[in-house]
C-alpha atoms as a PDB file:
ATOM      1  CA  UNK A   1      22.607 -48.895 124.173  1.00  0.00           C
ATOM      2  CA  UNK A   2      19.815 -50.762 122.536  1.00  0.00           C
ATOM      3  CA  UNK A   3      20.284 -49.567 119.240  1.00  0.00           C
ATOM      4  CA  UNK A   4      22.863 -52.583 118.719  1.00  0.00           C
ATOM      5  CA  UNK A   5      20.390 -55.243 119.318  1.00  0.00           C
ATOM      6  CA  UNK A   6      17.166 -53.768 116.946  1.00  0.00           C
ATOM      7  CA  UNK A   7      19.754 -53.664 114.435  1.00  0.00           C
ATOM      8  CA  UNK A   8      21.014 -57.118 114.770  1.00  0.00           C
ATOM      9  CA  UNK A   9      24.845 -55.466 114.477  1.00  0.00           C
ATOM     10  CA  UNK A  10      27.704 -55.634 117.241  1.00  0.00           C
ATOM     11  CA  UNK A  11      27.734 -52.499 119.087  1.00  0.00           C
ATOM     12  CA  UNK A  12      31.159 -51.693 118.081  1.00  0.00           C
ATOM     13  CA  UNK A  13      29.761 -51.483 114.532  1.00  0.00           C
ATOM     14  CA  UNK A  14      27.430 -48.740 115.513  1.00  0.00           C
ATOM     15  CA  UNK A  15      29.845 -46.583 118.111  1.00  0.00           C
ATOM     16  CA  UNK A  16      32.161 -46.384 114.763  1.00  0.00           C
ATOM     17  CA  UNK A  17      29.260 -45.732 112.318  1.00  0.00           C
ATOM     18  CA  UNK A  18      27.956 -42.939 114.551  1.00  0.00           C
ATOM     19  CA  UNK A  19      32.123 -41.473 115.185  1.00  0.00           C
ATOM     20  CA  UNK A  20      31.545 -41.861 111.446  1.00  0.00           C
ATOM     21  CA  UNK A  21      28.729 -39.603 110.779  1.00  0.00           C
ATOM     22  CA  UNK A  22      30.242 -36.932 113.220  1.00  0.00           C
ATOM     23  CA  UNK A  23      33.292 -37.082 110.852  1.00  0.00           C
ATOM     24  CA  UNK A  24      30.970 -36.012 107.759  1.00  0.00           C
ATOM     25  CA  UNK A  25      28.487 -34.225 108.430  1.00  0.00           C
ATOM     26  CA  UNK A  26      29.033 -29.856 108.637  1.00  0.00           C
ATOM     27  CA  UNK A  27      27.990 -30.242 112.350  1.00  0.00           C
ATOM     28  CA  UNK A  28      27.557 -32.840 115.060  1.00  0.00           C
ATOM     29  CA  UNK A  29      23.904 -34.275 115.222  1.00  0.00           C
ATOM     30  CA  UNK A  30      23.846 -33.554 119.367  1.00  0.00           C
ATOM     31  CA  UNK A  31      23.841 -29.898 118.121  1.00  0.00           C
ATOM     32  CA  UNK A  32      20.870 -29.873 115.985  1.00  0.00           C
ATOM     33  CA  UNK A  33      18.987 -33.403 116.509  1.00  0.00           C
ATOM     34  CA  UNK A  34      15.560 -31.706 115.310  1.00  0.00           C
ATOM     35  CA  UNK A  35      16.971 -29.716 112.624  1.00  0.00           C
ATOM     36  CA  UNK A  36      18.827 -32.795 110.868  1.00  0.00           C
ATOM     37  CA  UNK A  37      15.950 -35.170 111.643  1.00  0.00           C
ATOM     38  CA  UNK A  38      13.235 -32.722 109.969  1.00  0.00           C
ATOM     39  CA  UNK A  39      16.134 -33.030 107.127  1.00  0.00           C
ATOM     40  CA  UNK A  40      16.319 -35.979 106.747  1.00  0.00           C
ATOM     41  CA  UNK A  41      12.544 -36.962 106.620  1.00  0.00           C
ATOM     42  CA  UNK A  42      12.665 -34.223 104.010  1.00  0.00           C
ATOM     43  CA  UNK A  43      14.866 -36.047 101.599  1.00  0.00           C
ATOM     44  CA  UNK A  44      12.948 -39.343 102.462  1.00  0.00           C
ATOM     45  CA  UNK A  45       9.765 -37.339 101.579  1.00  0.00           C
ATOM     46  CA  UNK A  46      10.925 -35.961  98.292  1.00  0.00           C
ATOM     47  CA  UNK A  47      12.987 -39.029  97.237  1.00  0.00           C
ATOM     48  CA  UNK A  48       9.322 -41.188  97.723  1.00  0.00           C
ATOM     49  CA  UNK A  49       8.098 -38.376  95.678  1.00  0.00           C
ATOM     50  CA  UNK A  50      10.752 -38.780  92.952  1.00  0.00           C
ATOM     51  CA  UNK A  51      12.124 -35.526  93.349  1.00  0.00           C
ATOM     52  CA  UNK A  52      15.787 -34.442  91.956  1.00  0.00           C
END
């Protein structure tokens, strides 16, 4: 897992932060990786923007 080292945090930290996510989110991200991604650059987009 690479992830651990670009992020300069133990790789327990991320295995829990990404159990984590699973825990909140309506679905798991392995079964819609595009349509959360596109999602999430959305609310990046509009928050740049200043949208509400």
């Amino acid at each position: 897992m690479p992830t651990p080292g670009r992020l300069h945090t133990h790789r327990n930290t991320v295995v829990r932060r990404l159990g984590r996510r699973d825990e909140l989110l309506p679905r798991r991200v392995t079964d819609d990786p595009v349509g959360i991604g596109a999602a999430l650059h959305l609310l990046a987009w509009r928050g740049a923007r200043g949208g509400r």
